[in-house]
Protein backbone atom coordinates (compact mmCIF):
# COMPACT_ATOMS: atom_id res chain seq x y z
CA UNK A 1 -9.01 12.29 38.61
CA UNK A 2 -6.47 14.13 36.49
CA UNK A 3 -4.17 11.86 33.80
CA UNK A 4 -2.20 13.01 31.50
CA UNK A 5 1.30 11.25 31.75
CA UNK A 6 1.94 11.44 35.77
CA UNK A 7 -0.44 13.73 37.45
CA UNK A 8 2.37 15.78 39.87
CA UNK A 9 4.07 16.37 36.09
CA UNK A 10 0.51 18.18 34.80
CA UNK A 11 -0.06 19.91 37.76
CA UNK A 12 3.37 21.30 37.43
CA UNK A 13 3.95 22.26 34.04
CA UNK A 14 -0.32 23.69 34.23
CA UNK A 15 0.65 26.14 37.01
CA UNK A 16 4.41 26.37 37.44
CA UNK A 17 4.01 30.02 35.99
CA UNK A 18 1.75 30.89 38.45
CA UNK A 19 3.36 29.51 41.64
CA UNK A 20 6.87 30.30 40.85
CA UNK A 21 8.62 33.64 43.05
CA UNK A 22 11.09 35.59 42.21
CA UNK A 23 14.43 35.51 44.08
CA UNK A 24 15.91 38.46 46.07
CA UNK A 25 19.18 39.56 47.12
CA UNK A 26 18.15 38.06 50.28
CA UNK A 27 17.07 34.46 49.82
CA UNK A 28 16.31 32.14 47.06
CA UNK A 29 12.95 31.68 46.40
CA UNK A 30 11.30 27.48 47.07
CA UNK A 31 11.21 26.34 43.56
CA UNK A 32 7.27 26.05 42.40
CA UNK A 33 8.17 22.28 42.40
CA UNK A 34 8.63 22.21 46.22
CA UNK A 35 5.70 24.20 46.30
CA UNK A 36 3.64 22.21 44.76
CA UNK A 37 5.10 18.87 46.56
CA UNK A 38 4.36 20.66 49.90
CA UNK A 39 0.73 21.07 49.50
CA UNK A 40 -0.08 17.89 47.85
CA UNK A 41 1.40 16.22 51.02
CA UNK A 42 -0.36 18.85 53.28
CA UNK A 43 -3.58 17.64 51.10
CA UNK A 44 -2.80 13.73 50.65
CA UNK A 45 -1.90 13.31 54.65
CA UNK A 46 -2.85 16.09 56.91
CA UNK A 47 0.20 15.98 58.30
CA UNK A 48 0.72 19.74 60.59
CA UNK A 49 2.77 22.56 58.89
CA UNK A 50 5.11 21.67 61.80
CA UNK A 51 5.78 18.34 60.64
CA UNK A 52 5.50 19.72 56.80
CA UNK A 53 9.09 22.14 58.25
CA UNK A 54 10.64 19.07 59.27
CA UNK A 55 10.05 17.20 55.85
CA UNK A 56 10.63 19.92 53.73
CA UNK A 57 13.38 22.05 55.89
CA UNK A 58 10.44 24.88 55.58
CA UNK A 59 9.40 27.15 58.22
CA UNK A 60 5.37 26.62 59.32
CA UNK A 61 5.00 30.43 58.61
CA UNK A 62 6.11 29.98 54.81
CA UNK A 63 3.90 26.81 54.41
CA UNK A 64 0.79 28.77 55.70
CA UNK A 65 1.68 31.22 52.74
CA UNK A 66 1.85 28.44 50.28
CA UNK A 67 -0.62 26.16 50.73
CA UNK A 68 -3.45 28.45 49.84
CA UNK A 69 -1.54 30.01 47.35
CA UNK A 70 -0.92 27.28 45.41
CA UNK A 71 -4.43 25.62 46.34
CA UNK A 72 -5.72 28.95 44.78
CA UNK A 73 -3.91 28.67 41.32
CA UNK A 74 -5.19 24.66 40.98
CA UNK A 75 -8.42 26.25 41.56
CA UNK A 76 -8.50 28.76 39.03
CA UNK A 77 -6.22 26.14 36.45
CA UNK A 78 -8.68 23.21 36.62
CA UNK A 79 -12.24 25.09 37.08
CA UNK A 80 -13.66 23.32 34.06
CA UNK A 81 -12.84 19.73 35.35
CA UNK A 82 -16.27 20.30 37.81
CA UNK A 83 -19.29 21.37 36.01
CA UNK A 84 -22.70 21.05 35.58
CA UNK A 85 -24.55 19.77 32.66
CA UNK A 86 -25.62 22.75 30.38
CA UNK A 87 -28.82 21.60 29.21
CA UNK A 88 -31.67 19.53 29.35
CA UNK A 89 -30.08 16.85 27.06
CA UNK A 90 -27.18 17.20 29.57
CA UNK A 91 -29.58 16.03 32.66
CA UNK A 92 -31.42 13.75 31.39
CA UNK A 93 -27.72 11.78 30.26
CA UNK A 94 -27.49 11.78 33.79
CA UNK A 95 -31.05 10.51 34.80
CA UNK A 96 -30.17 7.97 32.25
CA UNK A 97 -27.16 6.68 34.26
CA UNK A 98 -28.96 6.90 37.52
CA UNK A 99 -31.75 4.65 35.99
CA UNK A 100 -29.48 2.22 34.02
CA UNK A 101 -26.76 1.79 37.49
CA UNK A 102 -29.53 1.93 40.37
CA UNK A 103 -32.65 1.37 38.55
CA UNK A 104 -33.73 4.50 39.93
CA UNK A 105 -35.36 6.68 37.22
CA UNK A 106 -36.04 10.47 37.21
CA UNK A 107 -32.84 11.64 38.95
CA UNK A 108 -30.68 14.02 38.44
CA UNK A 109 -27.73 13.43 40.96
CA UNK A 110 -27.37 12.95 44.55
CA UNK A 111 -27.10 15.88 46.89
CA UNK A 112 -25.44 15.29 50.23
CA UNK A 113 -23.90 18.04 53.08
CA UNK A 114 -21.11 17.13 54.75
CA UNK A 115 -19.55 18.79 57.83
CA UNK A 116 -15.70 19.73 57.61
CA UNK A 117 -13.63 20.95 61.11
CA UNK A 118 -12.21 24.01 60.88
CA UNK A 119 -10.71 26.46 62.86
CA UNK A 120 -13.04 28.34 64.25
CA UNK A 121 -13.30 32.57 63.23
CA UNK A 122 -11.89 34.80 65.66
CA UNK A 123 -15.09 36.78 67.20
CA UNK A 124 -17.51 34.48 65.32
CA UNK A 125 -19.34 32.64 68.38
CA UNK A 126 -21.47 29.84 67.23
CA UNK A 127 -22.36 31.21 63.74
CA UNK A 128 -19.75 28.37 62.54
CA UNK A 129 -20.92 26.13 64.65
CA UNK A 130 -23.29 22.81 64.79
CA UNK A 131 -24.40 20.01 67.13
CA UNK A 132 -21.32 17.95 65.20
CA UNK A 133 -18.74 20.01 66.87
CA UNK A 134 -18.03 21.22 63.21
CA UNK A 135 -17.37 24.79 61.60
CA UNK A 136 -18.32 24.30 58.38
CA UNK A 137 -20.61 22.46 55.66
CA UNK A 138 -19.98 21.52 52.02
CA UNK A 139 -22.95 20.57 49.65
CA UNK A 140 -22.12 18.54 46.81
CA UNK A 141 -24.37 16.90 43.56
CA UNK A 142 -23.06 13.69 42.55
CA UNK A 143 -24.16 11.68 39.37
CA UNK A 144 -24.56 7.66 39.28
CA UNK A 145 -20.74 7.01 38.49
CA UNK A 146 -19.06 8.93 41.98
CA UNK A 147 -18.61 12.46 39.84
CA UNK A 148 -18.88 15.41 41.75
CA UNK A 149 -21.14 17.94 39.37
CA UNK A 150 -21.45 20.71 41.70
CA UNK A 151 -19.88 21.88 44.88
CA UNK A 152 -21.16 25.30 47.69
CA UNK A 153 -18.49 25.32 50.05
CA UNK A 154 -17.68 27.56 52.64
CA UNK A 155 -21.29 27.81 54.24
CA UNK A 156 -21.71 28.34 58.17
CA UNK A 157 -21.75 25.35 60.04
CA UNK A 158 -24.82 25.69 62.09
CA UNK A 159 -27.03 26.07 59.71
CA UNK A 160 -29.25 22.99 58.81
CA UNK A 161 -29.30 20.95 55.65
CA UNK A 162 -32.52 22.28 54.11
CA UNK A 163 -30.96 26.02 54.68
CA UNK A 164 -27.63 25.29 53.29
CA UNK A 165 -29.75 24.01 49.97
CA UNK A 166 -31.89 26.88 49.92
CA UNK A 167 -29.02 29.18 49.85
CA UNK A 168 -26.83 27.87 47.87
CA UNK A 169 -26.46 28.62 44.50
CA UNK A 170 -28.03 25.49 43.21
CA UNK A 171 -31.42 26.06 44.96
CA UNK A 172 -31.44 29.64 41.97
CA UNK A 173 -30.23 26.98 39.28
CA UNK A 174 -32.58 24.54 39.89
CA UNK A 175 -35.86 27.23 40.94
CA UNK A 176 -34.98 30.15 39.18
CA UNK A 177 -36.13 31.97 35.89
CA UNK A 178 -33.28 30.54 33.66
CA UNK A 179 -33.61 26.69 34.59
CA UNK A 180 -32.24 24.34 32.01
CA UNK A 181 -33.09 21.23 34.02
CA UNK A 182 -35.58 18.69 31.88
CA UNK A 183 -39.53 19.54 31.42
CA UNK A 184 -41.87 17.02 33.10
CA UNK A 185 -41.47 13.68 31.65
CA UNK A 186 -44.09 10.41 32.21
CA UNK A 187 -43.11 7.90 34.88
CA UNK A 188 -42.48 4.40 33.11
CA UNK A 189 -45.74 2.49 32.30
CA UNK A 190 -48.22 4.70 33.32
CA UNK A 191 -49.26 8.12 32.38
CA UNK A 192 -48.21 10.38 34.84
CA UNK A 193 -46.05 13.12 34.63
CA UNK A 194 -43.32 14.04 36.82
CA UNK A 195 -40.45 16.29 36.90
CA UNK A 196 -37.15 14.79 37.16
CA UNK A 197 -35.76 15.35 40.65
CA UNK A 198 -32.49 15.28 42.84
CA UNK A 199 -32.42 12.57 45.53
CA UNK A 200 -32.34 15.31 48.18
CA UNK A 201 -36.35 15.86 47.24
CA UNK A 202 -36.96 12.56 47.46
CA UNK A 203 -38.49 10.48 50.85
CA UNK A 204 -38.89 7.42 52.31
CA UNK A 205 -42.53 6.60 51.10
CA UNK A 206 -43.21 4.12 54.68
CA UNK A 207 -40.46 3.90 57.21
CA UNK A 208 -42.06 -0.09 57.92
CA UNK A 209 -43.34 -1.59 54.70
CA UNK A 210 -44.55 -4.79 53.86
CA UNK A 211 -41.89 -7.13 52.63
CA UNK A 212 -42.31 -7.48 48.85
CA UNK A 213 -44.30 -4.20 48.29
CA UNK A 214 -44.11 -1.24 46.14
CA UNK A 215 -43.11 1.10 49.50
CA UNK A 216 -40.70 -1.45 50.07
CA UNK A 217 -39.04 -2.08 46.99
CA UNK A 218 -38.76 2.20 46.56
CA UNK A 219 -37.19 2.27 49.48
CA UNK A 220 -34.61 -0.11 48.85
CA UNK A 221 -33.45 1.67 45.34
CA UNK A 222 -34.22 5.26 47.30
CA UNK A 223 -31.57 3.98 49.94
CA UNK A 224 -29.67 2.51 47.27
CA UNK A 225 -29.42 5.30 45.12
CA UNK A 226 -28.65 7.54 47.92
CA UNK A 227 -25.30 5.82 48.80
CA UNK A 228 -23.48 7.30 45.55
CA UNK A 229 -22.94 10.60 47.28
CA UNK A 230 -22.27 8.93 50.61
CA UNK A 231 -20.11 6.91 48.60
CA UNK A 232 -18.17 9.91 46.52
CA UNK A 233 -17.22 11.83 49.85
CA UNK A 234 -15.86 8.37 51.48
CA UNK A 235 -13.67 8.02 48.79
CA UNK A 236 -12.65 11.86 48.32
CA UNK A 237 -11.78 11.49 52.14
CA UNK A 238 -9.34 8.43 51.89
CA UNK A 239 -7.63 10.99 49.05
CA UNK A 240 -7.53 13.68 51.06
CA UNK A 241 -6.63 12.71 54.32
CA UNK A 242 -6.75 16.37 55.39
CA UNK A 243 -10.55 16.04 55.25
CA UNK A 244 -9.62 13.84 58.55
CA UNK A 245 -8.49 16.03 60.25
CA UNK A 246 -9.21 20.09 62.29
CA UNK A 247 -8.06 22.34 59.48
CA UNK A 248 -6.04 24.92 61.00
CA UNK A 249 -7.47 27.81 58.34
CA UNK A 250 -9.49 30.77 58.44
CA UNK A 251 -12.63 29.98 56.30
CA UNK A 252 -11.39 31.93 53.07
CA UNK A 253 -8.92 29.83 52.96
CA UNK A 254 -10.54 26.59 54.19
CA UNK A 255 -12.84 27.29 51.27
CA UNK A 256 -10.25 27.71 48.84
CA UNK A 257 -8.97 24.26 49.38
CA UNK A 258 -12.57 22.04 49.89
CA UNK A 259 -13.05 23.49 45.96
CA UNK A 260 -9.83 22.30 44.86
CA UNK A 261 -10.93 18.93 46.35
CA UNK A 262 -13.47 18.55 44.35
CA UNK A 263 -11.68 19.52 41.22
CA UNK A 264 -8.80 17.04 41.26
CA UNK A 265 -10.70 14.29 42.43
């Protein structure tokens, strides 16, 4: 999360340039604070353009204009706050956390799709669609303290988990040609040699172990572990209440704002 003095005060004065319209002969243009205020509430509540008109004395039509507009300019204002580590030292930091936190050691984040309602395309059938009822899917990376490293939105909602992953643009970061994810490192105490992984490789060893043994215990920190990024979108959903709710946007723009969620988080 943003802070620098009050965060409505940053966000202002970091894209006030950008959001601000000229006024006409016409009409007087909303002032880029208003337009600000009206998508942070459209963000923070879900509350319908309609009722957005009757709190702001702003036609629906306008607020359908602004909302992605100024979702667009937080985007492109606060791209560095999300990013992935940039080298090997970088990943194994996080590995570091993950083992220190959840005792689990060799990971590299948590990787988790969730489904977000949209509106569905006009003419799209079921390509959007899935056996949730939903029209889209987000995939996310997580590291051991709720931070959101990475984030593929936009990607059709029928389409399984393990084919989101494999094509998104992580699956050509983490398998292609110009990897900078850690060489294979030796498990603690013995001498073999793993690669570190993402939870989203990782399985449930025995689905009914023992009590007290090695299956079990794995399992436990495995399910453990696994709760960050269950965790991370819980939370980013009590932020952004819209999240809650049947987004009334086409997915360009849907897409627009699930990035800028991750972002100001």
């Amino acid at each position: 999360m943003i802070k620098h003095g009050t965060n409505f005060e940053y966000l202002l004065q970091l894209i006030g340039p950008r959001i601000k319209k000229q006024d006409t002969v016409f009409r007087g243009s909303k002032p880029a604070k208003v337009r600000l205020a009206v998508t942070l509430r459209f963000l923070a509540t879900g509350d319908s353009f309609k009722s957005l008109h009757y709190l702001f004395k702003i036609s629906p039509e306008v607020i359908s204009l602004i909302v992605p507009e100024v979702c667009k300019a937080l985007c492109e204002a606060l791209r560095s706050f999300v990013k992935m580590p940039q080298n090997d030292q970088g990943w194994l930091e996080v590995a570091r956390s993950f083992e220190t936190k959840w005792q689990f050691p060799h990971c590299l984040g948590a990787i988790y799709g969730k489904h977000i309602k949209i509106e569905s395309p006009i003419n799209s059938g079921s390509e959007f669609y899935n056996y949730k009822h939903n029209f889209s899917i987000i995939l996310a990376v997580v590291d051991s303290e709720y931070n959101f490293l990475f984030a593929d939105v936009g990607t059709h909602g029928r389409m399984n988990d393990a084919g989101v992953f494999n094509d998104s643009i992580l699956y050509n970061k983490i398998y292609g040609s110009n990897s900078n994810f850690p060489e294979d490192t030796p498990l603690y105490l013995t001498d073999i040699f793993l690669c570190p992984m993402f939870l989203w490789q990782m399985e449930l060893l025995d689905y009914l172990p023992a009590a007290g043994s090695a299956n079990r215990k794995f399992n436990s920190r495995l399910s453990r572990a696994r709760v960050v990024i269950e965790c991370a979108f819980g939370i980013m959903t009590s932020v952004f209440r819209v999240l809650k709710t049947n987004m009334l946007l086409q997915p360009e723009k849907a897409s627009i704002d699930f990035s800028l969620y991750f972002i100001i988080f």
